[in-house]
PDB file of N, CA and C in Angstrom:
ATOM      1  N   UNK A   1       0.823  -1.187   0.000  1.00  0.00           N
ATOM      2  CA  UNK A   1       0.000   0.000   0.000  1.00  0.00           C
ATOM      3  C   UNK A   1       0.871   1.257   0.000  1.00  0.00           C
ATOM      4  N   UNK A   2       1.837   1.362   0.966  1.00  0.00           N
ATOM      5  CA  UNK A   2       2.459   2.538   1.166  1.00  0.00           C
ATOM      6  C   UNK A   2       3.486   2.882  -0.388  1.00  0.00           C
ATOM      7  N   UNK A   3       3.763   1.493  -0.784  1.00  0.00           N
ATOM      8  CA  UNK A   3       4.665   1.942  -2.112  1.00  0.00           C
ATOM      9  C   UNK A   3       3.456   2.458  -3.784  1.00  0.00           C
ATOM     10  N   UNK A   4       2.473   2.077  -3.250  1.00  0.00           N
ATOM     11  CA  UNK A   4       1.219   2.411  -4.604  1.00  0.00           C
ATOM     12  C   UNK A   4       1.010   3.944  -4.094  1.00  0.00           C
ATOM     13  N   UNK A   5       0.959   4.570  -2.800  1.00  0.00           N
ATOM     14  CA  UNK A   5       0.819   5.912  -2.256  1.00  0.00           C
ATOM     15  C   UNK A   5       1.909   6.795  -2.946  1.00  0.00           C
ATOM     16  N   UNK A   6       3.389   6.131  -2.890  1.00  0.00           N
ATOM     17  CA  UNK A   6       4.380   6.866  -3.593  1.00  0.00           C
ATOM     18  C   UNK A   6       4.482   7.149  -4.758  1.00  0.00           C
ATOM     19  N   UNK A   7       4.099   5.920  -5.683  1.00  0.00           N
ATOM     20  CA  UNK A   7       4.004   6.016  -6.938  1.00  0.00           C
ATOM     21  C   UNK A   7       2.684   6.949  -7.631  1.00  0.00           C
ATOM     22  N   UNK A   8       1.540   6.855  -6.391  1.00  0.00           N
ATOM     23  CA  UNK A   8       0.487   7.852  -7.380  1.00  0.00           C
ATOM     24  C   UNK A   8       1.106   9.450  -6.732  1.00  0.00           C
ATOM     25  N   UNK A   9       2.027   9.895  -6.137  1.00  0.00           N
ATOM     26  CA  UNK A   9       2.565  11.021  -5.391  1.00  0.00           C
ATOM     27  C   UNK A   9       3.350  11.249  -6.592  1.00  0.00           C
ATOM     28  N   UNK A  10       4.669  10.489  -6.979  1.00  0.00           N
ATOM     29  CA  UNK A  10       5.443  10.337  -8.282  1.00  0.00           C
ATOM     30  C   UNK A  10       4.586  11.009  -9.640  1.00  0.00           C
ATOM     31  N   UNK A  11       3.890  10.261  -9.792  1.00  0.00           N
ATOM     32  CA  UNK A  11       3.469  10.048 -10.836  1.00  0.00           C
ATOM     33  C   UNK A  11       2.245  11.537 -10.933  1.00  0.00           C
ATOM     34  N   UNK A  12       1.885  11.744  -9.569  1.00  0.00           N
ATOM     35  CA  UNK A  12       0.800  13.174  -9.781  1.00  0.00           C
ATOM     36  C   UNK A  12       1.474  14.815  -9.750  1.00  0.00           C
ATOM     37  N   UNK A  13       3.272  14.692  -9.014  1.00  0.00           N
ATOM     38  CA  UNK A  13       3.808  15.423  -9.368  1.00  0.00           C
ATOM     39  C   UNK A  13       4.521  15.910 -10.454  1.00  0.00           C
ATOM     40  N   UNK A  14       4.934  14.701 -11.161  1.00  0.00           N
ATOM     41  CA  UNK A  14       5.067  14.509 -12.392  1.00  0.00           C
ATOM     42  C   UNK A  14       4.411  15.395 -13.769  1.00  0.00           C
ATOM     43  N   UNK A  15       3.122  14.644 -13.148  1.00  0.00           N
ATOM     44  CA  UNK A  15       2.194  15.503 -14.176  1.00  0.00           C
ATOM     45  C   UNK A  15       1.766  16.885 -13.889  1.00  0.00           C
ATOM     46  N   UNK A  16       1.956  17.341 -12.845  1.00  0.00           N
ATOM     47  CA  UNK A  16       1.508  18.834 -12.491  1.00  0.00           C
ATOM     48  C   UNK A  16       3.027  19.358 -12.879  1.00  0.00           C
ATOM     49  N   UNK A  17       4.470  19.088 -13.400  1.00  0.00           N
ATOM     50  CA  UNK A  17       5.349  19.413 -14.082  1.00  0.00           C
ATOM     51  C   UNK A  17       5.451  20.025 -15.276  1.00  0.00           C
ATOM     52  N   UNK A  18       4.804  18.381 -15.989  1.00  0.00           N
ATOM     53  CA  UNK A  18       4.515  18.501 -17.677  1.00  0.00           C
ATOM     54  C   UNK A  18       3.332  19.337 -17.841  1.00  0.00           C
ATOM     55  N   UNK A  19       2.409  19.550 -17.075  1.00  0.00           N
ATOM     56  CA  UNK A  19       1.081  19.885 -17.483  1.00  0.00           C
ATOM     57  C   UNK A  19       1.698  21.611 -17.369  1.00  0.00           C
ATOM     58  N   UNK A  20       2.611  22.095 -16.362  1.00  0.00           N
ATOM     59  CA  UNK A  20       2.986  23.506 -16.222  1.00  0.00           C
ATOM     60  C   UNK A  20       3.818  23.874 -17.590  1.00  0.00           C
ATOM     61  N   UNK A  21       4.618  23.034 -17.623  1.00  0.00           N
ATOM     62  CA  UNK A  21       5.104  23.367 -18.934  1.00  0.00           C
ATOM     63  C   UNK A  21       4.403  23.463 -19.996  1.00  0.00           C
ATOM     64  N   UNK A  22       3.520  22.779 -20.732  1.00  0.00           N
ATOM     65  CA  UNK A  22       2.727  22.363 -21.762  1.00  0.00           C
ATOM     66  C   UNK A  22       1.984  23.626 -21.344  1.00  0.00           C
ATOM     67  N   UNK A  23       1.648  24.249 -20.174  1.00  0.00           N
ATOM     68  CA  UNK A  23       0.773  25.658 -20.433  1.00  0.00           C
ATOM     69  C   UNK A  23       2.421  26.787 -20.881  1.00  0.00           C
ATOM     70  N   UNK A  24       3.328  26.330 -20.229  1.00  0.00           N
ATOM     71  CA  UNK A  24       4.303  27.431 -20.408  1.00  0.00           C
ATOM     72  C   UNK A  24       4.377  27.406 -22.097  1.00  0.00           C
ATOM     73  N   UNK A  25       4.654  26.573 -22.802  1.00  0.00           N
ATOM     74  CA  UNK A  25       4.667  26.357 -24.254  1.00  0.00           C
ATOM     75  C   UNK A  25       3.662  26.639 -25.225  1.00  0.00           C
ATOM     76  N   UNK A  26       2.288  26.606 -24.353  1.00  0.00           N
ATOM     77  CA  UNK A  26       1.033  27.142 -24.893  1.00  0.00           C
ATOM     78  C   UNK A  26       0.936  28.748 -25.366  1.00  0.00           C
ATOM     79  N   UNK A  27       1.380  29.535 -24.081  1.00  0.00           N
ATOM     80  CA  UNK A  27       1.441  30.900 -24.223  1.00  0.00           C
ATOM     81  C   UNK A  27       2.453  31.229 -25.061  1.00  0.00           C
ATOM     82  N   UNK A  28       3.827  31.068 -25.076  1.00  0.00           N
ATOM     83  CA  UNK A  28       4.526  31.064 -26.432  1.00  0.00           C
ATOM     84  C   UNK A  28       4.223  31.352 -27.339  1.00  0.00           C
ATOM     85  N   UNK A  29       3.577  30.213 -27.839  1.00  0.00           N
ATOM     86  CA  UNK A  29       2.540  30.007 -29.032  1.00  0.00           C
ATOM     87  C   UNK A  29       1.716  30.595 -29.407  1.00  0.00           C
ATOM     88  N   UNK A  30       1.024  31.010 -28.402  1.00  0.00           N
ATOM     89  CA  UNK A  30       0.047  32.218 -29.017  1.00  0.00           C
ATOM     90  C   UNK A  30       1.045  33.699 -29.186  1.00  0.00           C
ATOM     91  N   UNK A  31       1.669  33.801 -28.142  1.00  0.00           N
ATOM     92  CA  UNK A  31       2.187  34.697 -28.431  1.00  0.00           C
ATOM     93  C   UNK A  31       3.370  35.183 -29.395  1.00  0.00           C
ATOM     94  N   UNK A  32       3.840  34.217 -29.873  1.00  0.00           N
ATOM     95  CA  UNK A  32       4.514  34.017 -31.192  1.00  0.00           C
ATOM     96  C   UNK A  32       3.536  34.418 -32.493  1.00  0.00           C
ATOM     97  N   UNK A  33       2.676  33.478 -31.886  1.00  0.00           N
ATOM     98  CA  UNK A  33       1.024  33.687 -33.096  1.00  0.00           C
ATOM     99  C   UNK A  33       0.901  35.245 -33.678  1.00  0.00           C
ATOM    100  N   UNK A  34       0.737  35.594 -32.501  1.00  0.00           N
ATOM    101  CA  UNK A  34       0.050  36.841 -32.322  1.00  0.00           C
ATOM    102  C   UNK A  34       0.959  38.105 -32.863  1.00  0.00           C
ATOM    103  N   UNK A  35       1.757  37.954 -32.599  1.00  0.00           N
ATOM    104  CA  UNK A  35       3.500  38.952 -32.870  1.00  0.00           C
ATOM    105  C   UNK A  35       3.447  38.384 -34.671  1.00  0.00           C
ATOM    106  N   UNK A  36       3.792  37.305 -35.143  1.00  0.00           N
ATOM    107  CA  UNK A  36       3.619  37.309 -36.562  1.00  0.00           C
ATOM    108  C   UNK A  36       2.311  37.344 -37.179  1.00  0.00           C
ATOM    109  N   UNK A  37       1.330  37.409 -36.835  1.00  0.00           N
ATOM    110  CA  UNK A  37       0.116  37.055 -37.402  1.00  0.00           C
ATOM    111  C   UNK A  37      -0.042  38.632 -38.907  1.00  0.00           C
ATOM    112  N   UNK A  38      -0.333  38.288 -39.955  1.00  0.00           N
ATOM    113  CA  UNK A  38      -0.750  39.044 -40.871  1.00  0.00           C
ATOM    114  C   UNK A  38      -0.866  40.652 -40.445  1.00  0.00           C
ATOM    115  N   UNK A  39      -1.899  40.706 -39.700  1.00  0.00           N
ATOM    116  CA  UNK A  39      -2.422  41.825 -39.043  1.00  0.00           C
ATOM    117  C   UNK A  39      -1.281  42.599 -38.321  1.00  0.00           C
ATOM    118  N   UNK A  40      -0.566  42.057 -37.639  1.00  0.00           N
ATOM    119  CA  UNK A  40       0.407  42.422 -36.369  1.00  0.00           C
ATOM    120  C   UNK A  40       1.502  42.700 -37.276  1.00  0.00           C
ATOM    121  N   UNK A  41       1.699  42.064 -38.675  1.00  0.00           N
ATOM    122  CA  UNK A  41       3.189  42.633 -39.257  1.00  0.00           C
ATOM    123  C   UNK A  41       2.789  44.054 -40.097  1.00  0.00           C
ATOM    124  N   UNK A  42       1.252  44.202 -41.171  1.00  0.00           N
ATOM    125  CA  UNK A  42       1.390  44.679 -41.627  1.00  0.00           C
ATOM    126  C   UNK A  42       1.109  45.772 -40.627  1.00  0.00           C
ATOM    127  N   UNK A  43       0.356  46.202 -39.745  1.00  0.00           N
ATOM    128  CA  UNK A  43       1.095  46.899 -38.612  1.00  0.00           C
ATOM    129  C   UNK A  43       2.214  47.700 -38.400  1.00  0.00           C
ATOM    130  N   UNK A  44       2.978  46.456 -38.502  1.00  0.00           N
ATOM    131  CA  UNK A  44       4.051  47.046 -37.690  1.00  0.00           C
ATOM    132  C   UNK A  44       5.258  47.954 -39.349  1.00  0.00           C
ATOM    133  N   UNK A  45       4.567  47.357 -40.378  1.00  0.00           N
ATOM    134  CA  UNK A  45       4.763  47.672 -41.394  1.00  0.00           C
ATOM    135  C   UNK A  45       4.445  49.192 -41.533  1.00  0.00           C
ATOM    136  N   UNK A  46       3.427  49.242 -41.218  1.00  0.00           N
ATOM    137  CA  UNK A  46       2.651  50.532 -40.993  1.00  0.00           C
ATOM    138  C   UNK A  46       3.195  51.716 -40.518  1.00  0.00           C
ATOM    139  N   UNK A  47       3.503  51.469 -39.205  1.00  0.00           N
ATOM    140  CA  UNK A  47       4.564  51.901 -38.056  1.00  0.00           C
ATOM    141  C   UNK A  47       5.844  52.937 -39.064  1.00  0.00           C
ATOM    142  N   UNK A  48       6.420  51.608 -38.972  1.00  0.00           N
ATOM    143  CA  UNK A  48       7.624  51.845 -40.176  1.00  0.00           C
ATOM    144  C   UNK A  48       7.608  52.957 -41.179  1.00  0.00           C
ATOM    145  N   UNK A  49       6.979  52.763 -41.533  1.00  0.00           N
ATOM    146  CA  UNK A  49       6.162  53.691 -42.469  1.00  0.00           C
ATOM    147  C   UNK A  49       5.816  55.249 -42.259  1.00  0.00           C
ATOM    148  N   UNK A  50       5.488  55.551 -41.105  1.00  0.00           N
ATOM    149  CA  UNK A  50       5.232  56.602 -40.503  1.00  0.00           C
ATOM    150  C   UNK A  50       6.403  57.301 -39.814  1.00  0.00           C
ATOM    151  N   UNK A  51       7.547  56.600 -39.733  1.00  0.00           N
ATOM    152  CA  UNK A  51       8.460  56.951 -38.228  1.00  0.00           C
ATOM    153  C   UNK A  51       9.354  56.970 -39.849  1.00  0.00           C
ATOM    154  N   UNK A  52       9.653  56.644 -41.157  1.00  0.00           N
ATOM    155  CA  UNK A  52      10.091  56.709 -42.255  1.00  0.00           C
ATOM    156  C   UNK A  52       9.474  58.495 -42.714  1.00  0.00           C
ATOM    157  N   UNK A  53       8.068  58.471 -42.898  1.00  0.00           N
ATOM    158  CA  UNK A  53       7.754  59.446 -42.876  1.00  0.00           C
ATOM    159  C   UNK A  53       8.006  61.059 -42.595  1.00  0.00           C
ATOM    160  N   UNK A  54       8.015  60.577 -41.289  1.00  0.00           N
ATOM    161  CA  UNK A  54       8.320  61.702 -39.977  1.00  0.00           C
ATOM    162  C   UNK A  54       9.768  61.996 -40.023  1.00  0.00           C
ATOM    163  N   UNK A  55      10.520  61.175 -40.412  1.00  0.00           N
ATOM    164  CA  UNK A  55      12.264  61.444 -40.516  1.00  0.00           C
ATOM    165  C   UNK A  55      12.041  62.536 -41.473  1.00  0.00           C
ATOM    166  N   UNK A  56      11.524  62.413 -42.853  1.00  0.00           N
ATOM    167  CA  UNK A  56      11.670  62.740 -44.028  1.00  0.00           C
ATOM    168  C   UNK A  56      11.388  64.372 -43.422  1.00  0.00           C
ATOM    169  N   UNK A  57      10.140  64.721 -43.343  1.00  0.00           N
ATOM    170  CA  UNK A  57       9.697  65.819 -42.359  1.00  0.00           C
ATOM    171  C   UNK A  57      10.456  66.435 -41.790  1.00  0.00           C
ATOM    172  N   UNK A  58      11.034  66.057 -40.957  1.00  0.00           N
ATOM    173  CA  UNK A  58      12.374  66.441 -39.883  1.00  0.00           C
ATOM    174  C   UNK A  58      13.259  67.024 -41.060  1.00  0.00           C
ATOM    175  N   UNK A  59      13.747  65.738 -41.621  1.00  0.00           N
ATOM    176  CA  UNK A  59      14.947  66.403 -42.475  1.00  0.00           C
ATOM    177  C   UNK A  59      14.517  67.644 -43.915  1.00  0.00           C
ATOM    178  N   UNK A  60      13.767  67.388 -44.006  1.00  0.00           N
ATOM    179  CA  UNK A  60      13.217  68.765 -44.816  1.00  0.00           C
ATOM    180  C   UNK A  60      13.281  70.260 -44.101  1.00  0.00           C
ATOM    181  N   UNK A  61      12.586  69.749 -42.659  1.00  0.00           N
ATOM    182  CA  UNK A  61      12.185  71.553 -41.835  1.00  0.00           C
ATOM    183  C   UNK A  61      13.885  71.669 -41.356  1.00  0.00           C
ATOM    184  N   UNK A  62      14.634  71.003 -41.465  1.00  0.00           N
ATOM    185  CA  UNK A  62      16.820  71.189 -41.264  1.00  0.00           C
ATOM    186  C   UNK A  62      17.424  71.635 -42.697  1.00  0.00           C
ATOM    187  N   UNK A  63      16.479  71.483 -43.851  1.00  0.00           N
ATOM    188  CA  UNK A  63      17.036  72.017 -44.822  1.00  0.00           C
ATOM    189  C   UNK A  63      16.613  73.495 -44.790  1.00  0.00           C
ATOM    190  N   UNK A  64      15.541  73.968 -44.603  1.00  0.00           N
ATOM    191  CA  UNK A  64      14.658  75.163 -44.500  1.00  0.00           C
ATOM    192  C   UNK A  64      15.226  75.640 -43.600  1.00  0.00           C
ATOM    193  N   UNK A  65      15.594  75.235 -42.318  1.00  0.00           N
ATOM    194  CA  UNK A  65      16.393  76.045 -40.988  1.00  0.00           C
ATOM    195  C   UNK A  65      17.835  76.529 -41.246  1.00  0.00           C
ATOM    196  N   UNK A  66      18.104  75.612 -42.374  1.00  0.00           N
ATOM    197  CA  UNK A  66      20.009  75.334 -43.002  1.00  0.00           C
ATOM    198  C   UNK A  66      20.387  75.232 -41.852  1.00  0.00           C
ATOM    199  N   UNK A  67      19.512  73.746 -40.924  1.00  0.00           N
ATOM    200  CA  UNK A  67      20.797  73.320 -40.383  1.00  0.00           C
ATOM    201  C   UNK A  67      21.743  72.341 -41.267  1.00  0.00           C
ATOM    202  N   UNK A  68      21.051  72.006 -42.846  1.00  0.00           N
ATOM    203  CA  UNK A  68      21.553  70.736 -43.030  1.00  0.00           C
ATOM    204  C   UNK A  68      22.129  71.273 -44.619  1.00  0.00           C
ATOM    205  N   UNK A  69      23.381  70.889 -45.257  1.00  0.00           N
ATOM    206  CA  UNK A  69      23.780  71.410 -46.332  1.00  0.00           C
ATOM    207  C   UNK A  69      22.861  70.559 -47.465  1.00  0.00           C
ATOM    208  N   UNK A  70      23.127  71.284 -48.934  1.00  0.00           N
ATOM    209  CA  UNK A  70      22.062  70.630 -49.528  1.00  0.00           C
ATOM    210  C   UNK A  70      22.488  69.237 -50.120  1.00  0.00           C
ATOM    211  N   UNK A  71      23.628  68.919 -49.923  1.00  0.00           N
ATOM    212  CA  UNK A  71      24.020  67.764 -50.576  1.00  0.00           C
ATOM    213  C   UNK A  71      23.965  66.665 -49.835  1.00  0.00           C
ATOM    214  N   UNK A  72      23.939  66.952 -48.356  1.00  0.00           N
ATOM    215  CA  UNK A  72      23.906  65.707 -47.393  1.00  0.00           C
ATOM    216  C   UNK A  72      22.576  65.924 -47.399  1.00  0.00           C
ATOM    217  N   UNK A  73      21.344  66.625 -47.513  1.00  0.00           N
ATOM    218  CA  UNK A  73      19.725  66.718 -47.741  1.00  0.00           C
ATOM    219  C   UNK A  73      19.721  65.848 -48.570  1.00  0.00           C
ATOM    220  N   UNK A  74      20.114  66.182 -49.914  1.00  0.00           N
ATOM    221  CA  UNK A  74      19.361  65.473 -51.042  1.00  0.00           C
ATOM    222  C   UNK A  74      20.164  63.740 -51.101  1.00  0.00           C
ATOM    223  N   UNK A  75      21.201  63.587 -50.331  1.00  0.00           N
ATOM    224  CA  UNK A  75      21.935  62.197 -50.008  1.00  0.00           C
ATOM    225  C   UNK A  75      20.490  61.618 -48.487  1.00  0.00           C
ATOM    226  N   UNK A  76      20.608  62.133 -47.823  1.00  0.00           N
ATOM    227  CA  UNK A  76      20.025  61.469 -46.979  1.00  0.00           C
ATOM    228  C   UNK A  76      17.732  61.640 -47.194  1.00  0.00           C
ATOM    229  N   UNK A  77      17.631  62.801 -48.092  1.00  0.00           N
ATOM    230  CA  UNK A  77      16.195  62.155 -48.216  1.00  0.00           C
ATOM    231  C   UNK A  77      15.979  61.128 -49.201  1.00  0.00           C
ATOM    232  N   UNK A  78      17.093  61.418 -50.178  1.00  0.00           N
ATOM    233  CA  UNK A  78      16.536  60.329 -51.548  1.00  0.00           C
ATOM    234  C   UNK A  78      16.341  58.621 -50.464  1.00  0.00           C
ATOM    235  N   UNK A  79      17.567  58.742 -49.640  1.00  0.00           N
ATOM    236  CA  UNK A  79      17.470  57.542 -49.166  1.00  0.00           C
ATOM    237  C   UNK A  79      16.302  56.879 -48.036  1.00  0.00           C
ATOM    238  N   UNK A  80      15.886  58.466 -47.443  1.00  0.00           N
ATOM    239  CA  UNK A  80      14.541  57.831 -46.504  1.00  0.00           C
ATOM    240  C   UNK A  80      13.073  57.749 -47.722  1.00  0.00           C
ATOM    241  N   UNK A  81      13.030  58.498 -48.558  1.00  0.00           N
ATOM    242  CA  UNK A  81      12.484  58.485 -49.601  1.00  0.00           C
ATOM    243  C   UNK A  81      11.992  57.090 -49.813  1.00  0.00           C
ATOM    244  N   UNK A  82      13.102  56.471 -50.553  1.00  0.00           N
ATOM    245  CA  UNK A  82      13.076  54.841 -51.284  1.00  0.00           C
ATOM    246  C   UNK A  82      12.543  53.894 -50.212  1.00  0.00           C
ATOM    247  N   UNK A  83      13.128  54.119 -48.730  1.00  0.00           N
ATOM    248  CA  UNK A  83      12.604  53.473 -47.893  1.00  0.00           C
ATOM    249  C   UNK A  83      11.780  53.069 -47.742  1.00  0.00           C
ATOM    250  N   UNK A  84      10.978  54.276 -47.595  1.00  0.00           N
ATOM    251  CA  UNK A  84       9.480  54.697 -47.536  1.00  0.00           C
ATOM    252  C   UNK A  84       8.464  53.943 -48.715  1.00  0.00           C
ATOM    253  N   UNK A  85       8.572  54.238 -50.076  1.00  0.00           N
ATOM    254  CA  UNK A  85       8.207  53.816 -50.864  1.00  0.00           C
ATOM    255  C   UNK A  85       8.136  52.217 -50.975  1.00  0.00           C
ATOM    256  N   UNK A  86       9.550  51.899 -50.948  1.00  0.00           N
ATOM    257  CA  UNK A  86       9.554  50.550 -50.936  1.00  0.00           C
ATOM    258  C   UNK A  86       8.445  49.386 -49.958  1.00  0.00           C
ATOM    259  N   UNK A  87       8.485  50.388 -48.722  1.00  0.00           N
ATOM    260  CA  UNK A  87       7.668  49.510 -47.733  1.00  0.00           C
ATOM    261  C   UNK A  87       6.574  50.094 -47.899  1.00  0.00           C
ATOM    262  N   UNK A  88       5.862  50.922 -48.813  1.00  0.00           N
ATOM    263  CA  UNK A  88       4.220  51.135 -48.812  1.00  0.00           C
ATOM    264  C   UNK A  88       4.052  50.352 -50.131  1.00  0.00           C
ATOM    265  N   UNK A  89       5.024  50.188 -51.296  1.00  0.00           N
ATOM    266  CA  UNK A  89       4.703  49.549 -52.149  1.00  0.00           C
ATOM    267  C   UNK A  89       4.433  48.043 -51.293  1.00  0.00           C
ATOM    268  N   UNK A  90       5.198  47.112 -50.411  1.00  0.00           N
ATOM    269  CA  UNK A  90       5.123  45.764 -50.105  1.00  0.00           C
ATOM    270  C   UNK A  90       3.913  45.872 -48.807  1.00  0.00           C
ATOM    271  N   UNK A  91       3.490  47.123 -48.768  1.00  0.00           N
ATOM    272  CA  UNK A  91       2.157  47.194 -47.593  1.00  0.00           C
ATOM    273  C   UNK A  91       1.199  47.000 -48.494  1.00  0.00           C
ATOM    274  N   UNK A  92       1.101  48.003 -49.440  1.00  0.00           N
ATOM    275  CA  UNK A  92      -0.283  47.357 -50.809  1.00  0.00           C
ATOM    276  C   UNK A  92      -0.103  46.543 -50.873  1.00  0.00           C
ATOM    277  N   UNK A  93       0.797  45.555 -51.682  1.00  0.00           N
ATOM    278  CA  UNK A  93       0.773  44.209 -51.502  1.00  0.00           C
ATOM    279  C   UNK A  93      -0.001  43.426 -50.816  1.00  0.00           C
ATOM    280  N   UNK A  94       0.855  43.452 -49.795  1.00  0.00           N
ATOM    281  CA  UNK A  94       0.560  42.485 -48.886  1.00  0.00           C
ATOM    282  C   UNK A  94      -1.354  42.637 -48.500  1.00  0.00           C
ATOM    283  N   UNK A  95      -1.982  44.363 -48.202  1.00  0.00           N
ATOM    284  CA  UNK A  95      -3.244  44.397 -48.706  1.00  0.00           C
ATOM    285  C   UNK A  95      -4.279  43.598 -49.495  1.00  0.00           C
ATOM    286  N   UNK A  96      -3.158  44.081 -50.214  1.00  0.00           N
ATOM    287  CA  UNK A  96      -4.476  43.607 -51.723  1.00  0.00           C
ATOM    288  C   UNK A  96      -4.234  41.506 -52.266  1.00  0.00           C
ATOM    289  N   UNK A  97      -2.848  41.134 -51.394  1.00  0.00           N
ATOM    290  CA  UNK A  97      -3.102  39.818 -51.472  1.00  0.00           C
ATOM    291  C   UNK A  97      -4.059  39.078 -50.674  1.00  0.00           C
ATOM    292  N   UNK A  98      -4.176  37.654 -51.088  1.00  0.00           N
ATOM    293  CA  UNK A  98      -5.060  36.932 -50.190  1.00  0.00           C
ATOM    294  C   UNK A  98      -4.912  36.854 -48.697  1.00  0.00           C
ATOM    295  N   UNK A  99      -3.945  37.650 -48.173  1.00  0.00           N
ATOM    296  CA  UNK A  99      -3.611  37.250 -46.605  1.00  0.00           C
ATOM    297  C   UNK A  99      -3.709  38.570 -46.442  1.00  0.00           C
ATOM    298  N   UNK A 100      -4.794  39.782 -46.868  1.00  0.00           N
ATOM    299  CA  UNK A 100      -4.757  41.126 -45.934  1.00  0.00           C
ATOM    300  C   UNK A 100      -6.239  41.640 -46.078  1.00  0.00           C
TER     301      UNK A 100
END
């Protein structure tokens, strides 16, 4: 008797182990889910997009102030420029495909 007491003790701590983990691995999962999911990238795509934006802005009202000469202007907007573009062109995309 006393050794069937140990083994269902064994065997019930056991499982309140695996069963903690298997929830620890659960939340992961969603939350992995959730962080890549369609919605959550083009998002964050979005984001990008705006804070791309807002640079551009910035560096325009530094050309107008002359804090910024015009050659490092027209070097550094062409390049937030393309940025920009590039990731609203792959935001339509991703829109107008079957996964938006």
């Amino acid at each position: 008797m006393e050794l069937r007491n140990q083994c269902r003790i064994i065997r019930t701590t056991e499982l309140a182990a695996a069963q903690e983990k298997l929830n620890e691995l659960e939340r992961k999962k969603e939350e992995t889910l959730r962080l890549y999911s369609p919605q959550s990238l083009l998002q964050r795509l979005q984001d990008a997009m705006n804070k791309t934006e807002e640079e551009s802005k910035n560096l325009h009202k530094q050309l107008l102030d002359r804090d910024v000469d015009l050659g490092t202007f027209v070097q550094k907007y062409k390049k937030l420029r393309t940025t920009y573009h590039r990731r609203a062109l792959i935001h339509l995309s991703a829109k107008t495909s079957s996964i938006g």
